[in-house]
Protein backbone atom coordinates (compact mmCIF):
# COMPACT_ATOMS: atom_id res chain seq x y z
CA UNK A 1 0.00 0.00 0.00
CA UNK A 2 1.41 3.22 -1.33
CA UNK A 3 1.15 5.88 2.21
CA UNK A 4 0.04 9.33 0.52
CA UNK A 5 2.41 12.44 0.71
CA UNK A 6 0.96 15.85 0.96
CA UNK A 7 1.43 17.79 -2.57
CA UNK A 8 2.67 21.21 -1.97
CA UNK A 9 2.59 23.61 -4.74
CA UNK A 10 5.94 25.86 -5.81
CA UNK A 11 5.28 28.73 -7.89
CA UNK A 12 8.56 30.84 -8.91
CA UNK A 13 7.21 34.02 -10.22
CA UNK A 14 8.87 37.37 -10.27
CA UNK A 15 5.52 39.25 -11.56
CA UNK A 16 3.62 40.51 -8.23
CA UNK A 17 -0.01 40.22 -10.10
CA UNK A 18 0.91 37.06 -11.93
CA UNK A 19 1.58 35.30 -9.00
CA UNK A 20 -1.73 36.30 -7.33
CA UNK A 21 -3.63 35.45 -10.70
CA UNK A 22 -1.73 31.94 -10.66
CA UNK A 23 -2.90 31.54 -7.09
CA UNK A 24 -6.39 33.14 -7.05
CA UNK A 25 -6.99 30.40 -10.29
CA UNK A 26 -5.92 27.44 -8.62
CA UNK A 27 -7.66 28.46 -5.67
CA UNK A 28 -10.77 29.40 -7.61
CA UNK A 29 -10.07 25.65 -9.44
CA UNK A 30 -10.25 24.01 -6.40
CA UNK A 31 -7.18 23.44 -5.46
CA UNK A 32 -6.71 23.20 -1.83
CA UNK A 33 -2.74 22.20 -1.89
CA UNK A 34 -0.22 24.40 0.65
CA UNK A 35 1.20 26.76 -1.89
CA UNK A 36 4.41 28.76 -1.83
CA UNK A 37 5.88 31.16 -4.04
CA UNK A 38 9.09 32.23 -4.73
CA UNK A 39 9.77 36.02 -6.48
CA UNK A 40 13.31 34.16 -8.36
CA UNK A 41 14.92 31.41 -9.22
CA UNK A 42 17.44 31.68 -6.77
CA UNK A 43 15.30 31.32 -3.86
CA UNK A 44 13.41 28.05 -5.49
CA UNK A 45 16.38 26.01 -5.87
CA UNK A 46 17.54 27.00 -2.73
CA UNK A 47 14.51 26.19 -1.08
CA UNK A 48 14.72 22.70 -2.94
CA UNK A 49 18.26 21.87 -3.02
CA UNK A 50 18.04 22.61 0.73
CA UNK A 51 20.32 25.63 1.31
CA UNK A 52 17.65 27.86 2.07
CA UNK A 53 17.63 30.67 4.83
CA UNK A 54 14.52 30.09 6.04
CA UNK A 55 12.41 27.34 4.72
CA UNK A 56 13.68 24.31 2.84
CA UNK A 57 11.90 21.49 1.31
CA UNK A 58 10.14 18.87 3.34
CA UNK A 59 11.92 15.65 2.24
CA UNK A 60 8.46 13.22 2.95
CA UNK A 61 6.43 15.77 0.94
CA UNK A 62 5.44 15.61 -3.14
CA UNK A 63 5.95 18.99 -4.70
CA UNK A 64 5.10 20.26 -7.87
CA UNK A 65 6.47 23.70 -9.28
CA UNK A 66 5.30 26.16 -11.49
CA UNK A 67 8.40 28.11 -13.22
CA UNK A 68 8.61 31.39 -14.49
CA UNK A 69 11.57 31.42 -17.16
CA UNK A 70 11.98 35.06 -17.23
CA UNK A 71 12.99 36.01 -13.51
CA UNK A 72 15.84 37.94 -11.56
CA UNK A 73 19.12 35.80 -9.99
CA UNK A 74 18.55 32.55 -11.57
CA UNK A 75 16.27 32.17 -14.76
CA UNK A 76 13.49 29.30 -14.82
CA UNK A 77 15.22 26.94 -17.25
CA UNK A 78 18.78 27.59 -15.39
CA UNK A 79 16.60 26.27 -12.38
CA UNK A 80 14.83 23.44 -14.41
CA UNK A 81 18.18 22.31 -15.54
CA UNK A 82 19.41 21.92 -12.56
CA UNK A 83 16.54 20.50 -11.24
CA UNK A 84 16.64 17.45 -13.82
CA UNK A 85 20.70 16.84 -13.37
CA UNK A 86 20.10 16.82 -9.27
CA UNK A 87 19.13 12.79 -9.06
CA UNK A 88 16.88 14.21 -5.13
CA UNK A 89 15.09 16.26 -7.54
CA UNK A 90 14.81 15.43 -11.15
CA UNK A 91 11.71 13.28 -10.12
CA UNK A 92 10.02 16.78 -9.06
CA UNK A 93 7.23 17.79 -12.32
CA UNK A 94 7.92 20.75 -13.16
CA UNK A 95 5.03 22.91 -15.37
CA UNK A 96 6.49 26.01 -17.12
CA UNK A 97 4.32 28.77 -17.00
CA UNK A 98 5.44 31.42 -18.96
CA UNK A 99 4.53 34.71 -21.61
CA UNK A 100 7.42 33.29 -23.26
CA UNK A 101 5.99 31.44 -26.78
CA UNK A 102 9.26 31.15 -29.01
CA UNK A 103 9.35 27.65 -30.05
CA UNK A 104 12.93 27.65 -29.65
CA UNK A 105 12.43 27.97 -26.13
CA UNK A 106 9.75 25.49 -25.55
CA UNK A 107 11.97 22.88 -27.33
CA UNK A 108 14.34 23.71 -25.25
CA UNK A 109 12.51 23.30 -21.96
CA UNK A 110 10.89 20.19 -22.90
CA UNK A 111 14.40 18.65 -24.06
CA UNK A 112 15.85 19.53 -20.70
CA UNK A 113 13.12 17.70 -19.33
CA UNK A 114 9.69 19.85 -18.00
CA UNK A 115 6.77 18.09 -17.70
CA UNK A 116 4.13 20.34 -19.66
CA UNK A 117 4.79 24.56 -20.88
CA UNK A 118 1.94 26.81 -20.70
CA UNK A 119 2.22 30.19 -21.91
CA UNK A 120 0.69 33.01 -20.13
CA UNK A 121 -2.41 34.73 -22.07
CA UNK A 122 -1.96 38.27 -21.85
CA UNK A 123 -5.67 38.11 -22.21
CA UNK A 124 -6.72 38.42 -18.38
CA UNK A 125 -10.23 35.91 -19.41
CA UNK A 126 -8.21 33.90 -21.35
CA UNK A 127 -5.31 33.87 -18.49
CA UNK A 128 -8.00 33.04 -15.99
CA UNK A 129 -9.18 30.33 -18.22
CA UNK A 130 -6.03 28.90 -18.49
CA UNK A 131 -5.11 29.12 -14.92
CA UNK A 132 -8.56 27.04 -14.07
CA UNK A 133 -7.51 23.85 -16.62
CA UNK A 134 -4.00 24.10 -14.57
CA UNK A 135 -6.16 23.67 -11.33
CA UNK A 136 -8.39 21.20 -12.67
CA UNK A 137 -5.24 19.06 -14.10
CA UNK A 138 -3.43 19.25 -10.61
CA UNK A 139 -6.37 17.95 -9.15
CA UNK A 140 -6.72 15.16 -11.39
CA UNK A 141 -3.10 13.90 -11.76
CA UNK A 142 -1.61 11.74 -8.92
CA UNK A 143 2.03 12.21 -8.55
């Protein structure tokens, strides 16, 4: 019998309002999942890779994280690739969420290994939209 691990939710999002729109949908999705966000990629991976200051990952929780690629200190797919070379975290899905729609860049972050990129509507309905399939997938994957 497989014993359940809480899912916490990462989001790394520089963007003030994005982050509250990311967390508002989920919320508004149903999500109910402890969430935590990070303003740069610097903070994330310290927070996973356990260096942190002040809070560092739980090591008998599930997390999933929701990167920003454009952000101050340490850019989303620096973090992702470090993520996926770290054998403690590589396990880790990892959803990039993102304005960014070059398909350069989504090839990219898909052959260093993220789950699943989203880009970021500019749209506010169509963000919201968005942001509500997110919540409804979380809710129906088991990780």
């Amino acid at each position: 019998m497989e014993i359940y691990k809480e899912l916490i939710i990462l989001i790394a999002e520089d963007d003030d309002g994005h982050a509250e729109l990311i967390k508002e949908g989920l919320v508004e999705s149903g999500v109910k999942n402890k969430i935590i966000r990070f303003s740069n990629g610097e903070d994330i991976w310290n927070f996973l890779s356990l260096r942190g200051n002040n809070e560092v990952r739980d090591l008998n929780k599930n997390y999933l994280v929701l990167l920003d690629i454009k952000m101050p200190k340490m850019d989303g797919t620096e973090v992702l690739r470090k993520m996926k070379s770290d054998d403690a975290l590589k396990e880790i899905p990892i959803m990039m969420l993102t304005t960014t729609d070059d398909p350069r860049e989504v090839e990219a972050c898909y052959q260093i290994g993220c789950n699943i990129y989203i880009t970021k509507p500019i749209d506010f309905v169509k963000f919201t939209e968005t942001l509500q399939r997110l919540g409804l997938f979380i809710q129906i994957v088991k990780i």
